[in-house]
PDB file of N, CA and C in Angstrom:
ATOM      1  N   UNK A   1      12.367-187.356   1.077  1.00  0.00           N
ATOM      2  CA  UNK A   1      11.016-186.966   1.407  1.00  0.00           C
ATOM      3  C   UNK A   1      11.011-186.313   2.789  1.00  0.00           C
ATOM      4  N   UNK A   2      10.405-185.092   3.131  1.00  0.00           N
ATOM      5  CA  UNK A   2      10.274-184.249   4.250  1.00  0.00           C
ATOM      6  C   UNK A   2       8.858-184.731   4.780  1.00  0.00           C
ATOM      7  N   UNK A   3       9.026-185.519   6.076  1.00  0.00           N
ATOM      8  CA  UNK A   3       7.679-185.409   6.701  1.00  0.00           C
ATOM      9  C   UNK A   3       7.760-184.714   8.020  1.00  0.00           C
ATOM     10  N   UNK A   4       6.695-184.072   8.322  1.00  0.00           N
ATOM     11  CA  UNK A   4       6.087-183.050   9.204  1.00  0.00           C
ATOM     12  C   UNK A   4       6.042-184.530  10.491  1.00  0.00           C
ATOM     13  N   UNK A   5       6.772-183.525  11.832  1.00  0.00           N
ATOM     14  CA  UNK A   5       7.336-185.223  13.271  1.00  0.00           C
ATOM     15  C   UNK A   5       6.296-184.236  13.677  1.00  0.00           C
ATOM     16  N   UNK A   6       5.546-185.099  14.532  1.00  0.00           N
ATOM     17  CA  UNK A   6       4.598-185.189  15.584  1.00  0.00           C
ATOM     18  C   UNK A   6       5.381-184.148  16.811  1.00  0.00           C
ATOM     19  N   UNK A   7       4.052-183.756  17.744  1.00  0.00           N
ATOM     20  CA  UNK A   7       4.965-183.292  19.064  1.00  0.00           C
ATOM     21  C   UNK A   7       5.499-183.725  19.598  1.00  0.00           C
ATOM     22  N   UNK A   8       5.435-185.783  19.805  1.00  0.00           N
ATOM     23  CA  UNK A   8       5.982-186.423  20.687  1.00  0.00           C
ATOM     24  C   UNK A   8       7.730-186.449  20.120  1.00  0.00           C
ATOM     25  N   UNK A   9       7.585-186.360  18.979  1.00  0.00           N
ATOM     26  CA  UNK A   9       9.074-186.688  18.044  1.00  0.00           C
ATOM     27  C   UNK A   9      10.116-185.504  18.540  1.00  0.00           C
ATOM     28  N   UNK A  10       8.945-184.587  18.000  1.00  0.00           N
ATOM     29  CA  UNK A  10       9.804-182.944  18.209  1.00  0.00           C
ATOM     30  C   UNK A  10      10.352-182.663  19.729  1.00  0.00           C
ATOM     31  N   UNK A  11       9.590-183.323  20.641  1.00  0.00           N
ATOM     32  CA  UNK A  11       9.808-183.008  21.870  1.00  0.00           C
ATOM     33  C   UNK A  11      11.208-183.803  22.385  1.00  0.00           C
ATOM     34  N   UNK A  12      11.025-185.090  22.007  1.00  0.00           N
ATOM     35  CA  UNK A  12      11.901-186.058  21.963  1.00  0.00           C
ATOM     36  C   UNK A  12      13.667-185.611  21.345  1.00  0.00           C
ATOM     37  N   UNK A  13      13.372-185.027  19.979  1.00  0.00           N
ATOM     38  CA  UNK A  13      14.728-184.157  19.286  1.00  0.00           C
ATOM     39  C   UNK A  13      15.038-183.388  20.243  1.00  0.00           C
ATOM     40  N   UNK A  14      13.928-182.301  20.586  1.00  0.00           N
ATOM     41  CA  UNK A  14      14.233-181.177  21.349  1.00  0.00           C
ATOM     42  C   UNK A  14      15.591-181.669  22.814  1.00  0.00           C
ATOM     43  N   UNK A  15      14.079-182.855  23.580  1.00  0.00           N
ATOM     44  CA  UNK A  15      15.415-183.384  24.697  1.00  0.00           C
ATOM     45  C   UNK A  15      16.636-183.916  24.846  1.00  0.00           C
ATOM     46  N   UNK A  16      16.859-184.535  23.527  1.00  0.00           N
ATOM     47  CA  UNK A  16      17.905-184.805  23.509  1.00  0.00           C
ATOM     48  C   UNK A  16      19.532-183.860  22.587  1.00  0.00           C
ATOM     49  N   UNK A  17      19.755-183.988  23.293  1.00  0.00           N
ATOM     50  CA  UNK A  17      21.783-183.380  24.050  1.00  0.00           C
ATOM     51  C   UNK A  17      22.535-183.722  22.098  1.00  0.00           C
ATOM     52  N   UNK A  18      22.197-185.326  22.373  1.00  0.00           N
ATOM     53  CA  UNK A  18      22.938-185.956  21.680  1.00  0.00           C
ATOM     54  C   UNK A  18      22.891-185.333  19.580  1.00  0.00           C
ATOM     55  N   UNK A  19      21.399-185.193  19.704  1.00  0.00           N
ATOM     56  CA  UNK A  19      20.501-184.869  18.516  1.00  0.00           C
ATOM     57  C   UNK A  19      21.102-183.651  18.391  1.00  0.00           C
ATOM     58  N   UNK A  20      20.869-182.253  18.442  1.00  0.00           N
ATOM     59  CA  UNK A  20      21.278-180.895  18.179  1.00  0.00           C
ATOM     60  C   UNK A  20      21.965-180.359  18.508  1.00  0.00           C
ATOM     61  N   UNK A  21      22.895-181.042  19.860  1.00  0.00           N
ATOM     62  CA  UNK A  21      23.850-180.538  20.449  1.00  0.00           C
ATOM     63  C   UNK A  21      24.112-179.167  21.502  1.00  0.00           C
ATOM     64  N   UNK A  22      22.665-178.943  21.623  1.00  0.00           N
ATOM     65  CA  UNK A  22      22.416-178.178  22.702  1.00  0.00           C
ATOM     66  C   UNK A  22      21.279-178.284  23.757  1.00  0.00           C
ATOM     67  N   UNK A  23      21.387-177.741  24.626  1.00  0.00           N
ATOM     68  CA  UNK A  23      20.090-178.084  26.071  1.00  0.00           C
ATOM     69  C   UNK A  23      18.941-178.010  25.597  1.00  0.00           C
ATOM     70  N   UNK A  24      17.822-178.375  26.175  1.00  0.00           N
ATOM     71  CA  UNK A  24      16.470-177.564  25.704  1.00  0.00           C
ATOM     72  C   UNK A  24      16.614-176.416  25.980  1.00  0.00           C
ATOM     73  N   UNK A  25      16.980-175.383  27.062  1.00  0.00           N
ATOM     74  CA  UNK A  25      16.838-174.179  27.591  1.00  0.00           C
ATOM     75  C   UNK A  25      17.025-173.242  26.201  1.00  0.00           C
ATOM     76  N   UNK A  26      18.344-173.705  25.911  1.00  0.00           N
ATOM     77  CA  UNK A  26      19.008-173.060  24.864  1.00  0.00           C
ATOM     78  C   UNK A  26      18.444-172.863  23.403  1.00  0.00           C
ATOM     79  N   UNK A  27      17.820-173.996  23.004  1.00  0.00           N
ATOM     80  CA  UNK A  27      17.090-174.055  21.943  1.00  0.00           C
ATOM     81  C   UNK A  27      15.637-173.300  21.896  1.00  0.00           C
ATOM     82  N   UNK A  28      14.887-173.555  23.460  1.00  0.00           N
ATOM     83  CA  UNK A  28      14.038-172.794  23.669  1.00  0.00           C
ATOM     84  C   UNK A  28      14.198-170.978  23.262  1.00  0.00           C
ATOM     85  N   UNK A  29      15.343-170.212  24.067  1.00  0.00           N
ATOM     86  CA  UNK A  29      15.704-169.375  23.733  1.00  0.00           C
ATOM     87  C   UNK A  29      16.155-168.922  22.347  1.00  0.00           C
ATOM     88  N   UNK A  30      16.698-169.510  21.422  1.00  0.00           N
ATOM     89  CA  UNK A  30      16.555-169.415  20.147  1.00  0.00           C
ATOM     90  C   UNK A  30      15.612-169.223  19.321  1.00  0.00           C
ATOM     91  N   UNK A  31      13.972-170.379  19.697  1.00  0.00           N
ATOM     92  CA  UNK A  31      12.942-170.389  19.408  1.00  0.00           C
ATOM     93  C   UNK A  31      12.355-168.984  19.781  1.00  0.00           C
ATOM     94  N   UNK A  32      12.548-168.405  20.807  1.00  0.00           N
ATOM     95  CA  UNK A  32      11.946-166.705  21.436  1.00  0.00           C
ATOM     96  C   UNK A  32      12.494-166.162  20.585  1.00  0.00           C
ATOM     97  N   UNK A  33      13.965-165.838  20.365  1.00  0.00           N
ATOM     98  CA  UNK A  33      14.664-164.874  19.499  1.00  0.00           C
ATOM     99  C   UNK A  33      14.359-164.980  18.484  1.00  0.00           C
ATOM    100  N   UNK A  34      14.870-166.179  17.600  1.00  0.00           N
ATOM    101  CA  UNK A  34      14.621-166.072  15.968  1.00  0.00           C
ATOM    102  C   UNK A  34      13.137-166.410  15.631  1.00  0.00           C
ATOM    103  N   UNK A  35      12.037-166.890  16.250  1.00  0.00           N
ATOM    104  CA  UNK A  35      10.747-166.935  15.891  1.00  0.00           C
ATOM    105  C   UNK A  35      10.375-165.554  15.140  1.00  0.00           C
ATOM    106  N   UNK A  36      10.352-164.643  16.346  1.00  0.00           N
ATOM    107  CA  UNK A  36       9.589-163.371  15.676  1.00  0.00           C
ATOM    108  C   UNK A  36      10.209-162.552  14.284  1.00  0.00           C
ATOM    109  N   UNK A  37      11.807-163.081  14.332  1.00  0.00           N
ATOM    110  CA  UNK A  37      12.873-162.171  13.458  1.00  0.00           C
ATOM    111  C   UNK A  37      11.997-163.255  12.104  1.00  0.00           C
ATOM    112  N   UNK A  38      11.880-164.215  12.169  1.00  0.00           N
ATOM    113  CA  UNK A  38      11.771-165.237  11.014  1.00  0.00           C
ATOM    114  C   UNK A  38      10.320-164.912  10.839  1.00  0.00           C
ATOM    115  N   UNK A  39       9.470-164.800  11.835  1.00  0.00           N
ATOM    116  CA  UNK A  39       8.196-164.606  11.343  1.00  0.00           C
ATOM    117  C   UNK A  39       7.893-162.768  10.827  1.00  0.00           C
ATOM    118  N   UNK A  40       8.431-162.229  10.974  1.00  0.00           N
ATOM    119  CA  UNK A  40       8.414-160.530  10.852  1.00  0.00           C
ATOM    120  C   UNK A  40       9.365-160.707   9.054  1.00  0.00           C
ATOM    121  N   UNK A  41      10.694-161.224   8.747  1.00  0.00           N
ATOM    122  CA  UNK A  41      10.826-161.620   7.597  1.00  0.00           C
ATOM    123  C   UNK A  41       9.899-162.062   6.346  1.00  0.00           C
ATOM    124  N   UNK A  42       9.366-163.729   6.849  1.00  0.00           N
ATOM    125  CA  UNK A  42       8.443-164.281   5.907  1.00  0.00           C
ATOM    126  C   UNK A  42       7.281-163.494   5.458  1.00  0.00           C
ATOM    127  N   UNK A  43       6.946-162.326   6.199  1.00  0.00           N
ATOM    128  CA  UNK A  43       5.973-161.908   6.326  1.00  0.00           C
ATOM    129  C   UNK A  43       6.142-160.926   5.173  1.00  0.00           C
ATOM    130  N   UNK A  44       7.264-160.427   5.194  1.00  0.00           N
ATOM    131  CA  UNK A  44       7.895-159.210   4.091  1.00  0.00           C
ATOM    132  C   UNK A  44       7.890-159.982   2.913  1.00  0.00           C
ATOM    133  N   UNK A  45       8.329-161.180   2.747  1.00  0.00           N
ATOM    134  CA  UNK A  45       8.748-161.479   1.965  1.00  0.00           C
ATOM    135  C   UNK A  45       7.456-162.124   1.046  1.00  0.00           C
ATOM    136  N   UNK A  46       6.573-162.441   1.481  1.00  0.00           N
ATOM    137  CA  UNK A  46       4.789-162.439   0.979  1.00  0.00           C
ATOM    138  C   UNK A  46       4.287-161.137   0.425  1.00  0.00           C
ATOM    139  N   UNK A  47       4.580-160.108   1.748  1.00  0.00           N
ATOM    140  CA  UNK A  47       4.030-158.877   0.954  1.00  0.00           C
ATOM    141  C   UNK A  47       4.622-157.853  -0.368  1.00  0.00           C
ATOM    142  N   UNK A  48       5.902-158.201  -0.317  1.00  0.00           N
ATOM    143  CA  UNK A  48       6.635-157.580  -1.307  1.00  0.00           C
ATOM    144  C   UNK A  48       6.473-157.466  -2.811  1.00  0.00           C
ATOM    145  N   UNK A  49       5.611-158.672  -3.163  1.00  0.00           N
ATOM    146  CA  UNK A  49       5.416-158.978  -4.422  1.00  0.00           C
ATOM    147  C   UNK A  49       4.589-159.223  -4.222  1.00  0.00           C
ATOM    148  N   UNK A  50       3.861-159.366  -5.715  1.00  0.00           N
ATOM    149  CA  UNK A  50       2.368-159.327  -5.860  1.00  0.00           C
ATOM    150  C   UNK A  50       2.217-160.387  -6.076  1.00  0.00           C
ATOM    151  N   UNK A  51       0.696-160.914  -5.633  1.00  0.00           N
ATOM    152  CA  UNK A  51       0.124-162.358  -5.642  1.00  0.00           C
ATOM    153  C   UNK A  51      -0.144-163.191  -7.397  1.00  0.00           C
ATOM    154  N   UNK A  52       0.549-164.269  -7.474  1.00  0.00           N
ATOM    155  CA  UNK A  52       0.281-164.735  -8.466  1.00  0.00           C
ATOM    156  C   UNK A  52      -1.249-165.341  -8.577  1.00  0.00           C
ATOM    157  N   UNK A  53      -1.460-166.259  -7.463  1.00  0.00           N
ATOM    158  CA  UNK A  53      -2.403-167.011  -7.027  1.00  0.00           C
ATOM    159  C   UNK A  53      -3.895-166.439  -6.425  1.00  0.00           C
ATOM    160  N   UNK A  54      -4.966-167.560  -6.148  1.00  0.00           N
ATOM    161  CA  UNK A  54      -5.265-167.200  -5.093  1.00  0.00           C
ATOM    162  C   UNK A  54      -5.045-167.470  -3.744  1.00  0.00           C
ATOM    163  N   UNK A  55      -5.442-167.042  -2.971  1.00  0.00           N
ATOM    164  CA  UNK A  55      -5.452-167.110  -1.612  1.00  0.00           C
ATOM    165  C   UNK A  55      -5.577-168.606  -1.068  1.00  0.00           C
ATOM    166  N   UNK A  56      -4.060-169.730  -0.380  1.00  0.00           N
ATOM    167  CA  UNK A  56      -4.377-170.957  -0.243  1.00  0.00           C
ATOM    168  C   UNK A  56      -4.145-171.854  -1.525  1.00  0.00           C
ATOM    169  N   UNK A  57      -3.840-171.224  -2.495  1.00  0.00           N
ATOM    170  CA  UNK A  57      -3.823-172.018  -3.824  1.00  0.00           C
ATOM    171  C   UNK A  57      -2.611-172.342  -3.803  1.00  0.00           C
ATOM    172  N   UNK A  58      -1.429-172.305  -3.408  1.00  0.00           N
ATOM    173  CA  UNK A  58      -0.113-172.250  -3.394  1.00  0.00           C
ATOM    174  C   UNK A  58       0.320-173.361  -2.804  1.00  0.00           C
ATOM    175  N   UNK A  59       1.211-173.802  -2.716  1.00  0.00           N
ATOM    176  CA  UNK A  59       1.988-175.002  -2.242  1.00  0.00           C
ATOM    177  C   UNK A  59       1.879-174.807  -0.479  1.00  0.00           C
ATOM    178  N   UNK A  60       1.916-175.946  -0.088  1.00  0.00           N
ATOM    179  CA  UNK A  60       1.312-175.950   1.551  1.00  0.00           C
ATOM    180  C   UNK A  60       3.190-175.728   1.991  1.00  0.00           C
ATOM    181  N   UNK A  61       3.399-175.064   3.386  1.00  0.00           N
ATOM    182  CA  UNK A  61       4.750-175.795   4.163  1.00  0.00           C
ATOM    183  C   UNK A  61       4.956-176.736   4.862  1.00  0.00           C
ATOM    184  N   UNK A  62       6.090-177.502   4.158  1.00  0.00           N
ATOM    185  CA  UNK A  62       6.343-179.127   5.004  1.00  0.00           C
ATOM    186  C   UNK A  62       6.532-178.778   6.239  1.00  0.00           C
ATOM    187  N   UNK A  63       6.775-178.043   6.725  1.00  0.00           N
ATOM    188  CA  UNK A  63       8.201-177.527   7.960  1.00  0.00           C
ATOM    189  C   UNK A  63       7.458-176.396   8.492  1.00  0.00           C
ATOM    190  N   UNK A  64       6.901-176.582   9.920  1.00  0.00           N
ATOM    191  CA  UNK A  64       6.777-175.327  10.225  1.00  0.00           C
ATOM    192  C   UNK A  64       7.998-174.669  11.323  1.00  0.00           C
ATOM    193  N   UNK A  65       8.137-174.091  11.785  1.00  0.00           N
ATOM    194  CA  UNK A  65       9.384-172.982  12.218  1.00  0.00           C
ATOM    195  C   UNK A  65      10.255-173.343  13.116  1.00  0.00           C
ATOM    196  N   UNK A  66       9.476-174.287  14.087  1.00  0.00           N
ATOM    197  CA  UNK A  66      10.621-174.680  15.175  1.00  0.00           C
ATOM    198  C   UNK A  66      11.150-176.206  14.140  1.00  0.00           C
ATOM    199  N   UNK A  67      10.426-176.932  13.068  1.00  0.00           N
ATOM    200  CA  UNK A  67      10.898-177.717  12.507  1.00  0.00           C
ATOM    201  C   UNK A  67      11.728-177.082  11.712  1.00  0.00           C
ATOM    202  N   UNK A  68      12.195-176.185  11.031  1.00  0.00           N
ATOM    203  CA  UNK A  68      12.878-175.630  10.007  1.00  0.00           C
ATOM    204  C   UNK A  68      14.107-175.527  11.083  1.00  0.00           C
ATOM    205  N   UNK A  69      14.154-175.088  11.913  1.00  0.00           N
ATOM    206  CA  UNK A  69      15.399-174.757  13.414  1.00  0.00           C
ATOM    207  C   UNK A  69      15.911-175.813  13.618  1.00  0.00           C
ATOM    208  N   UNK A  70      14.936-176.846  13.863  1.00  0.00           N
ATOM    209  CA  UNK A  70      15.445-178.580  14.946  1.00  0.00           C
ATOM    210  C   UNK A  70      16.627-178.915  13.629  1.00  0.00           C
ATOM    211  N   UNK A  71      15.969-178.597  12.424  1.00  0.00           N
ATOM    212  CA  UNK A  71      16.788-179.458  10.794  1.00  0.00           C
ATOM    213  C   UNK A  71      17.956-178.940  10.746  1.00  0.00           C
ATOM    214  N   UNK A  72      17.695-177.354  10.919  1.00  0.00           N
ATOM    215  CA  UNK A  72      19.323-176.859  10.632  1.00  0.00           C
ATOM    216  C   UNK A  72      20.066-177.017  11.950  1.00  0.00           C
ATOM    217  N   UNK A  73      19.667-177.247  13.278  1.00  0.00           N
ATOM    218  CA  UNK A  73      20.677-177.271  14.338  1.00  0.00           C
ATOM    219  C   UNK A  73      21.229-178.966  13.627  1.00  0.00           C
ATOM    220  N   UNK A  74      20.444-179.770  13.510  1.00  0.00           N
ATOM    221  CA  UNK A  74      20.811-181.280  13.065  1.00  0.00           C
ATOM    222  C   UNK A  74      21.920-181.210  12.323  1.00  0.00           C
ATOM    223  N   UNK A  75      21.683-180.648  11.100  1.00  0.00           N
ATOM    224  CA  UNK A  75      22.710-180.236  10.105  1.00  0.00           C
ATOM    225  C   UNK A  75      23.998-180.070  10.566  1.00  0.00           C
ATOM    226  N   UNK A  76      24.088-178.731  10.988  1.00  0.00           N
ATOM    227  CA  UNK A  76      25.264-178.130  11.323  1.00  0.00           C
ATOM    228  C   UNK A  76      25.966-179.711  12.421  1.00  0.00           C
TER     229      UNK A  76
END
């Protein structure tokens, strides 16, 4: 089960070394770089095809963007 961490959690992952294996600075900077590349993507990838639904009718996201990042730095 995927639950959506609070800011205090996220902030908490973020500070710690041990968790993702890199600084905050560093992760911060990642967050600048790949934000816009990931948000300029998703964005294509909505408009490309045509809407099945309506608008909001669709499945919500567990994960929003710096959570989708914190999971895969975890991962790796």
């Amino acid at each position: 089960m995927i639950r959506v961490v609070g800011n205090r959690t996220r902030a908490a992952i973020i500070r710690s070394r041990r968790i993702t294996g890199l600084a905050p600075d560093v992760i911060a900077e990642l967050v600048a770089e790949l934000g816009p590349l990931w948000h300029e993507r998703h964005q294509a990838v909505l408009t490309s095809r045509p809407r099945r639904r309506a608008v909001r009718a669709g499945a919500k996201h567990k994960l929003v963007f710096i959570d989708r990042l914190l999971a895969t730095l975890v991962h790796l």
